[in-house]
Protein backbone atom coordinates (compact mmCIF):
# COMPACT_ATOMS: atom_id res chain seq x y z
CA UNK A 1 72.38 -9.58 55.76
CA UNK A 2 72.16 -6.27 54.03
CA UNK A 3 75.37 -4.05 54.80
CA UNK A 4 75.72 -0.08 54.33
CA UNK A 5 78.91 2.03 55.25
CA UNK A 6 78.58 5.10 56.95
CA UNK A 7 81.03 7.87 57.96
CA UNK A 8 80.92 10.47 59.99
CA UNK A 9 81.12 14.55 59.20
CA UNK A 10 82.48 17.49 61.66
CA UNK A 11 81.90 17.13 65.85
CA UNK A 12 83.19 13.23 65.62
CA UNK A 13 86.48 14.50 65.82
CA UNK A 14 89.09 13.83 68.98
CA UNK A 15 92.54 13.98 69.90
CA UNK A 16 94.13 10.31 69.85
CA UNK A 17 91.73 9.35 66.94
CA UNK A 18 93.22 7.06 63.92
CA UNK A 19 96.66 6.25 66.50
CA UNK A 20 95.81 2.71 67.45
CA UNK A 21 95.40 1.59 64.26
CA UNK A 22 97.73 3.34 62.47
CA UNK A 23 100.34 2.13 64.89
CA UNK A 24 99.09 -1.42 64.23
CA UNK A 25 97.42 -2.28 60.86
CA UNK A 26 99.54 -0.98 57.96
CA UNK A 27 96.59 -0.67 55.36
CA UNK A 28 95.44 2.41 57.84
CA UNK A 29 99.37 3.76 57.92
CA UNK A 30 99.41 4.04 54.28
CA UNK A 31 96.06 6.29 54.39
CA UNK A 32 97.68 8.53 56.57
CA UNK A 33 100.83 8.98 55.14
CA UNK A 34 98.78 9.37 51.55
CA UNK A 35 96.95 12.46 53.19
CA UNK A 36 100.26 13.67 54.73
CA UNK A 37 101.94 13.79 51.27
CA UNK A 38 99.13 15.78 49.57
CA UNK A 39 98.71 18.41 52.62
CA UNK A 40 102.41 18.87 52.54
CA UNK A 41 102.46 22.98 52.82
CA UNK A 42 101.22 22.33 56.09
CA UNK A 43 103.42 23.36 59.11
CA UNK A 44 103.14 19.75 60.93
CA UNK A 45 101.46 16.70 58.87
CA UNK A 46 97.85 16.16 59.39
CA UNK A 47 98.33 12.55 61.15
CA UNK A 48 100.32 14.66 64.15
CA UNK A 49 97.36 16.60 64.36
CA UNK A 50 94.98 13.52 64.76
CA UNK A 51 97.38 11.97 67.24
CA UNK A 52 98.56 14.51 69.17
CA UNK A 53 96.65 17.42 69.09
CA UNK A 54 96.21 19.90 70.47
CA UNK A 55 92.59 20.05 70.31
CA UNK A 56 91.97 23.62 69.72
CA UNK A 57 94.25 23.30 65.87
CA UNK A 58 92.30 19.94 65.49
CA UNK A 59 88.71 21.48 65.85
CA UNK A 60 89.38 24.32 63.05
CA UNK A 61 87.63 23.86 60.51
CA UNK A 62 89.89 23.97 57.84
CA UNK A 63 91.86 20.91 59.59
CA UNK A 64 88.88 18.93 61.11
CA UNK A 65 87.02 18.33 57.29
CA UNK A 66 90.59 16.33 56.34
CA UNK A 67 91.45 14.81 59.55
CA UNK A 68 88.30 12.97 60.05
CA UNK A 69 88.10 12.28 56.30
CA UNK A 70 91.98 10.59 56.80
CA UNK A 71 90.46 8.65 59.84
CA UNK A 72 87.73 7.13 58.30
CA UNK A 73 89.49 5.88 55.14
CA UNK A 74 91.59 4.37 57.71
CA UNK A 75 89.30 2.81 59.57
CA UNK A 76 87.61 1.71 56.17
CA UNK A 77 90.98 0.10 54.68
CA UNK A 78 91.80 -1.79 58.12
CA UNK A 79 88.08 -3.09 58.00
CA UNK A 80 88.57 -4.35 54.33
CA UNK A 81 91.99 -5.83 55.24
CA UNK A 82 89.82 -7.65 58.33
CA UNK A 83 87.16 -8.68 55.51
CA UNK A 84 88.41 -9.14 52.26
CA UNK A 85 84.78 -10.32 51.04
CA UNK A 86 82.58 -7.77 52.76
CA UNK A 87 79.93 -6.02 50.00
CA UNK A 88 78.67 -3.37 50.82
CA UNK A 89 74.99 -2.13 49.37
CA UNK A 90 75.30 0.94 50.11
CA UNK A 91 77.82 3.76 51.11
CA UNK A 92 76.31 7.14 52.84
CA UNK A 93 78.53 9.97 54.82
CA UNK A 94 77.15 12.89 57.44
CA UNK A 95 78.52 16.07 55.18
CA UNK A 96 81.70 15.85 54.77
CA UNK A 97 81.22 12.20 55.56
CA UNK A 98 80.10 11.74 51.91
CA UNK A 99 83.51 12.60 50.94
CA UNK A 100 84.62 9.67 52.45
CA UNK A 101 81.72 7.27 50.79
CA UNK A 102 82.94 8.74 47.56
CA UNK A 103 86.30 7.68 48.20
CA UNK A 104 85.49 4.26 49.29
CA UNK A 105 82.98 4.32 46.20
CA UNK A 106 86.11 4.69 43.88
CA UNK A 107 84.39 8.05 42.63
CA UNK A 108 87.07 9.88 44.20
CA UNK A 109 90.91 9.33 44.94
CA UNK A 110 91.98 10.10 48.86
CA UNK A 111 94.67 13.04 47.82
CA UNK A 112 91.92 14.90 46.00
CA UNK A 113 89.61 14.28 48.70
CA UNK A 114 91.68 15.51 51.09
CA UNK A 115 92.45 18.51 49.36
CA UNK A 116 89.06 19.06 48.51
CA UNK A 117 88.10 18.98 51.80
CA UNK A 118 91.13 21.73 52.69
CA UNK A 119 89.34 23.63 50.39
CA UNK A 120 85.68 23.07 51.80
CA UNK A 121 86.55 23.81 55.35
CA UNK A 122 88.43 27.28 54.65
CA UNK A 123 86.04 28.15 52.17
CA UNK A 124 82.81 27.62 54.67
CA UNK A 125 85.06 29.06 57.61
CA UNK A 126 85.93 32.57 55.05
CA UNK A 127 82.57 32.19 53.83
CA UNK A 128 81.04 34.14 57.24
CA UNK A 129 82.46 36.36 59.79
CA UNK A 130 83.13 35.66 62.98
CA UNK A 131 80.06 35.91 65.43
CA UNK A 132 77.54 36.80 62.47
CA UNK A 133 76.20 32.98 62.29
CA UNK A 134 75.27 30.76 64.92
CA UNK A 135 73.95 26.90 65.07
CA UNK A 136 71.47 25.14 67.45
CA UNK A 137 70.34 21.94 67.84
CA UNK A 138 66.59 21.90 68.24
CA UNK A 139 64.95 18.70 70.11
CA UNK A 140 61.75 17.23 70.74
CA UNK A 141 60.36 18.83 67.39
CA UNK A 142 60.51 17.78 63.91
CA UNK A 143 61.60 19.35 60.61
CA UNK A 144 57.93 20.40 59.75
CA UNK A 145 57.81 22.43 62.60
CA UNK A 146 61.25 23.50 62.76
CA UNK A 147 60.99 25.18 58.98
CA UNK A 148 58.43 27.01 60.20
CA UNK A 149 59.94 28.19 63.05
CA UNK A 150 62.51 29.57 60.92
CA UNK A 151 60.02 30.93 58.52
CA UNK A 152 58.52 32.94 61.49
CA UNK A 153 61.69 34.19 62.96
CA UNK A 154 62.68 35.65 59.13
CA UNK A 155 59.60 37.16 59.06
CA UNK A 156 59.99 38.94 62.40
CA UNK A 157 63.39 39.75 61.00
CA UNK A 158 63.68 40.95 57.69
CA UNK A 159 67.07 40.15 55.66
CA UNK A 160 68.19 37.62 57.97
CA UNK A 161 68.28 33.87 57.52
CA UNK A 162 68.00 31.04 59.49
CA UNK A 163 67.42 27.31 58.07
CA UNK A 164 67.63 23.44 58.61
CA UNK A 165 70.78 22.56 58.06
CA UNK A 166 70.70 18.79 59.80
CA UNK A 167 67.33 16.80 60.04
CA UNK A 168 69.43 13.93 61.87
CA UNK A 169 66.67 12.53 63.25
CA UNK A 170 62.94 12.38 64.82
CA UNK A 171 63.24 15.56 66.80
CA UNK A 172 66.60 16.64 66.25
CA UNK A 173 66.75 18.86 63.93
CA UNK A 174 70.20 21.34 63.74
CA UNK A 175 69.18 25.61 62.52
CA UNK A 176 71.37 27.27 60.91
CA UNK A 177 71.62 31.26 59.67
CA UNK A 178 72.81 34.69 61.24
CA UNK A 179 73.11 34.27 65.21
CA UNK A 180 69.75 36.64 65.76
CA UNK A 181 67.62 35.09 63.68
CA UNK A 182 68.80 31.45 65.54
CA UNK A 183 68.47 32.71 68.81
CA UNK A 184 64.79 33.95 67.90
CA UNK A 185 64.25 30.34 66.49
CA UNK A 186 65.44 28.89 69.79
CA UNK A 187 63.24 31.10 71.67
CA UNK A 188 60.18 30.30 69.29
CA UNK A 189 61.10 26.29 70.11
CA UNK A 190 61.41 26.38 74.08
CA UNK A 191 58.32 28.53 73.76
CA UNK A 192 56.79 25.27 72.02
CA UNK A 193 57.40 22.69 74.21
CA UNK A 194 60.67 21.92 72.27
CA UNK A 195 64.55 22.46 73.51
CA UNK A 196 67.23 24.52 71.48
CA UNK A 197 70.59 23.50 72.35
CA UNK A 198 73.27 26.35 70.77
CA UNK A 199 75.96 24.87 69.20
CA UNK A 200 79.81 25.72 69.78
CA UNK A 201 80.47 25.55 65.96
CA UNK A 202 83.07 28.03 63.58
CA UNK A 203 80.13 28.92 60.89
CA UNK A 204 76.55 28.57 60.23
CA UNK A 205 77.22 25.83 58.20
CA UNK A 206 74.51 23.99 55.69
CA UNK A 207 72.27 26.90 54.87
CA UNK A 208 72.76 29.80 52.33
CA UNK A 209 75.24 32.23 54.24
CA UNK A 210 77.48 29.48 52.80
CA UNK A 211 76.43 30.10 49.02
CA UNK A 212 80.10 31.84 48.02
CA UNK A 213 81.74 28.48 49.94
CA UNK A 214 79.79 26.29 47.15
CA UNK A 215 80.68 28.63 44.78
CA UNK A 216 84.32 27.75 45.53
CA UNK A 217 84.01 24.29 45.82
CA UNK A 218 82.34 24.48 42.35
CA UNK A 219 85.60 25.46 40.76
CA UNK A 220 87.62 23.50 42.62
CA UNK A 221 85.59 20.79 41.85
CA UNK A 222 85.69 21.27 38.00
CA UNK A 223 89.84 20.84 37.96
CA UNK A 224 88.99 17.32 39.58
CA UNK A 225 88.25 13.73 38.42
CA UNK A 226 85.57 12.08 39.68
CA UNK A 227 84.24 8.27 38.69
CA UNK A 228 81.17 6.83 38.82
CA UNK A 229 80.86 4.95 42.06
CA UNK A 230 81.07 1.47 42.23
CA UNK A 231 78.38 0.88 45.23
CA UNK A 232 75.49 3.63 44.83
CA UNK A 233 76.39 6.80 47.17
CA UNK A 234 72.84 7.52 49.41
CA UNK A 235 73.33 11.40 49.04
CA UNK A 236 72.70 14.25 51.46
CA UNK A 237 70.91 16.26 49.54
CA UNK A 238 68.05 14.41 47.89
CA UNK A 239 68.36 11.09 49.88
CA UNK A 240 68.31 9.33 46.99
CA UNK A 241 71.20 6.54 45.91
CA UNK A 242 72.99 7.89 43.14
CA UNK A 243 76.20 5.84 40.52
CA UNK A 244 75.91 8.69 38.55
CA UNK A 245 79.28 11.11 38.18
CA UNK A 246 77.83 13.96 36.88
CA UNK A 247 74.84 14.23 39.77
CA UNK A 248 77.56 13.61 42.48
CA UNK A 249 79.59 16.76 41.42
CA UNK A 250 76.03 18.33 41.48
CA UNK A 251 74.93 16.74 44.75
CA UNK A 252 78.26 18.15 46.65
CA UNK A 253 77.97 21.56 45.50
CA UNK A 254 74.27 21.83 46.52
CA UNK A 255 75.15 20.23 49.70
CA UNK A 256 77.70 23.33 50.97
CA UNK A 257 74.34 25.15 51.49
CA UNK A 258 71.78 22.62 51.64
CA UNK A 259 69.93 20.61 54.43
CA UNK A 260 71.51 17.23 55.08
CA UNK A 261 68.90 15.36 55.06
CA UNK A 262 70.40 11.85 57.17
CA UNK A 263 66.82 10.76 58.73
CA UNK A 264 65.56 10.43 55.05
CA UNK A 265 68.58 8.75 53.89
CA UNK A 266 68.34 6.35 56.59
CA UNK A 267 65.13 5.61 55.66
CA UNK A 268 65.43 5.15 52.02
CA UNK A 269 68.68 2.48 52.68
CA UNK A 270 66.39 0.72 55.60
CA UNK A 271 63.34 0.52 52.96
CA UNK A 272 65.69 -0.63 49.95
CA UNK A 273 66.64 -3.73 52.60
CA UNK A 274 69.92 -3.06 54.95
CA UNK A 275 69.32 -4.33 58.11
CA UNK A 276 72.69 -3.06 59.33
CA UNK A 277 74.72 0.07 59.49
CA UNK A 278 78.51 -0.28 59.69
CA UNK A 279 79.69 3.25 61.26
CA UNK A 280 83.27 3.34 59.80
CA UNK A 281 85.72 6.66 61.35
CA UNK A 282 85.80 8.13 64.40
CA UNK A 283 82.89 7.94 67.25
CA UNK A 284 79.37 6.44 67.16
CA UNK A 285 77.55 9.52 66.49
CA UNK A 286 76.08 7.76 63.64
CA UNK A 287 74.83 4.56 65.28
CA UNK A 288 72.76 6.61 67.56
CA UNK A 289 71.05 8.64 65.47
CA UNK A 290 70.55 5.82 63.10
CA UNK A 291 69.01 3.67 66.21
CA UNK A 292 66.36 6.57 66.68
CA UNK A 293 65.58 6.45 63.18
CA UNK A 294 64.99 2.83 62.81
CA UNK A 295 64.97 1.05 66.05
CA UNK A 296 65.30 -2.36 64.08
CA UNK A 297 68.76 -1.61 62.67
CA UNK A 298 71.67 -3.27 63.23
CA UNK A 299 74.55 -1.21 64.35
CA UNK A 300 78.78 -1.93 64.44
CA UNK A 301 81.29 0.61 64.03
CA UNK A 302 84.99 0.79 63.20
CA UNK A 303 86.99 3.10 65.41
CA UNK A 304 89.59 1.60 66.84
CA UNK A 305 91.30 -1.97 67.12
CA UNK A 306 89.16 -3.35 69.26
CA UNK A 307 85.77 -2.16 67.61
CA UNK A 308 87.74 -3.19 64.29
CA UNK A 309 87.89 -7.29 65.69
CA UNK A 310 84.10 -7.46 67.05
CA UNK A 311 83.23 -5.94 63.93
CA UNK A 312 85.33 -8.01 61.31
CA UNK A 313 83.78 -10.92 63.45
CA UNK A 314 80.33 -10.00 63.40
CA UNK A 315 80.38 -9.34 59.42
CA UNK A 316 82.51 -12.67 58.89
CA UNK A 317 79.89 -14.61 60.87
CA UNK A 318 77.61 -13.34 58.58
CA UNK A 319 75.60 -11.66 61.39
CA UNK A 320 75.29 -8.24 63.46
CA UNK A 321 74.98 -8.12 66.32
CA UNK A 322 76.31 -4.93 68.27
CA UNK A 323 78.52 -3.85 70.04
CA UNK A 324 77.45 -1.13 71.79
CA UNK A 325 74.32 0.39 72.83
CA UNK A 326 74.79 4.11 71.67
C-alpha cells in the first residue's frame, strides 16, 4: 500500500474545526498553541478563532490561510501519534495546502509557516480591490476549453484578465481575473453546454492580478529557512515531485499567481504507484475531487477523532478502505 498526504487550501474552513482533537490528543494542542505564540499581535489567538468563531473573522482571508494551516498540522501530528510507523510517499497540499506538506516535509517549521501564511493571505487580499476580481467555478468542461474561453473573453475585452486558477478536476475547472471579464467567461461556458458557478471568494486569487502578492511573498520568503523535504512535495505549479529547497521557494512564489494544477498532480502520484490518498485537515474536499480524478483511489481523511481512529486503523491494518463516500 502506497500512501500520500494531502491537505487542504481556503473554502475547507469551519467554525468548530481542530476543537475535538485539540481538547483530546495533546500532540494536536501543542500545534495550536505553537501557532498561537507566533501570531501573538493578534487581538484573540488564532485557536479561538477556529473554535469559536465567528465565521465571518474566520473566512477573511488573512485569518483563514493560518487557521486551516494550524488545523491540518494538527490533524497530521494526532495521525502520527495514532501511527508511529506510517511512511508516507508522497506529501501534496491544495494552495495554501502545500504549506502544510512543507511543514510535514520538514522543509518548513510551523511558526514560519504560519506567519508566512499571515503574510500570503493579506498580501493576496491588498493585492486587489474590492469588487474588481471575481471567481467562478466552471463545470462540465475541461481546462482546454476553459483557457480558451478565457482567451476569447480577453479578446472581447481588451486590458482585462481572466485565467485558470484551479484545474481540480475533469470538468471543474475554477476562472479567475477582473469580475467582467469572468462573468463574460461564464456566459461563454453556459452558452457551451457547460455551467459557471460564481464564487463567494475575497480576491481573484491564482492568476496575475495577484503578481504584487508574489512579489511580497518573495521577500518574505528570502528572510526564511527552508530545508529540503524529507518525502518529495508533489507541487502545484508544475505537478511534478520536487526534494529540492531551492525549486520549492521558486514553486511557492510562482504559485501566488499561477494555476494549481491538482488533477495533474493527482495523476502524476497515482502513476508513480499510491493507491491511497490520506486527506489530513479540515473537510473532505480533497477525497472528492481526488475520487473523480482516479476512481480507483483509495480515500481516508483525518478531521476529527473519530475519522482520526478509522483512519489510524485502516493504515495500521495495512489496508484502505474508506470511510466515506465523498
Amino acid at each position: 500500500m502506497s500512501v500520500a498526504l494531502v491537505f487542504p487550501g481556503q473554502g475547507a474552513q469551519s467554525v468548530g474545526m481542530g476543537r475535538d482533537l485539540a481538547e483530546h490528543v495533546p500532540a494536536a494542542r501543542a500545534v495550536f498553541d505553537l501557532v498561537d505564540a507566533s501570531l501573538a499581535g493578534d487581538a484573540r489567538p488564532l485557536s479561538s478563532l477556529c473554535f469559536d468563531g465567528p465565521e465571518s473573522e474566520l473566512t477573511l482571508t488573512a485569518n483563514t490561510q493560518p487557521a486551516i494551516l494550524a488545523v491540518s498540522v494538527a490533524c497530521l501530528r494526532a495521525l502520527q501519534a495514532a501511527v508511529p510507523s506510517l511512511t508516507p510517499a508522497f506529501y501534496a497540499g491544495h494552495s495554501l495546502g502545500e504549506y502544510s506538506a512543507l511543514v510535514a516535509s520538514g522543509a518548513l517549521r510551523l511558526d514560519d509557516a504560519a506567519r508566512l501564511l499571515r503574510l500570503r493571505g493579506r498580501a493576496m487580499q491588498d493585492a486587489v480591490a474590492p469588487g474588481v476580481g471575481a471567481m467562478s467555478a466552471i463545470v462540465m468542461l475541461d481546462l482546454p476549453t476553459v483557457r480558451a474561453l478565457c482567451d476569447e473573453a480577453m479578446s472581447a475585452l481588451p486590458g482585462l484578465v481572466v485565467q485558470p486558477a484551479n484545474d481540480n478536476a475533469p470538468g471543474q475547472v475554477v476562472v479567475a481575473g477582473h469580475a467582467e471579464a469572468v462573468a463574460r467567461v461564464n456566459a461563454l461556458a453556459d452558452a457551451r453546454r457547460g455551467r459557471a458557478m460564481p464564487l463567494k471568494v475575497s480576491a481573484p486569487f491564482h492568476c496575475a492580478l495577484m503578481e504584487p502578492a508574489a512579489a511580497r511573498l518573495e521577500d518574505a520568503l528570502r528572510t526564511i529557512t527552508l530545508s529540503a523535504p524529507s518525502t518529495p512535495i508533489v507541487a502545484n505549479v508544475d505537478a511534478a515531485a520536487t526534494s529540492d529547497e531551492a525549486r520549492v521557494r521558486s514553486l511557492l512564489v510562482r504559485q501566488v499567481a499561477g494555476l494549481v494544477r491538482w488533477r495533474e498532480s493527482v495523476e502524476a502520484m497515482v502513476a508513480a504507484g499510491v493507491t491511497t490518498f490520506v486527506e489530513v485537515g479540515p473537510g473532505r474536499v480533497l477525497s472528492g475531487l481526488i475520487k473523480r480524478i482516479h476512481k480507483g483511489a483509495r480515500t481516508l481523511s483525518v478531521s476529527d477523532r473519530a475519522s482520526l481512529e478509522e483512519t489510524a486503523a485502516a493504515l495500521s491494518a495495512g489496508r484502505a478502505t474508506e470511510v466515506s463516500d465523498v
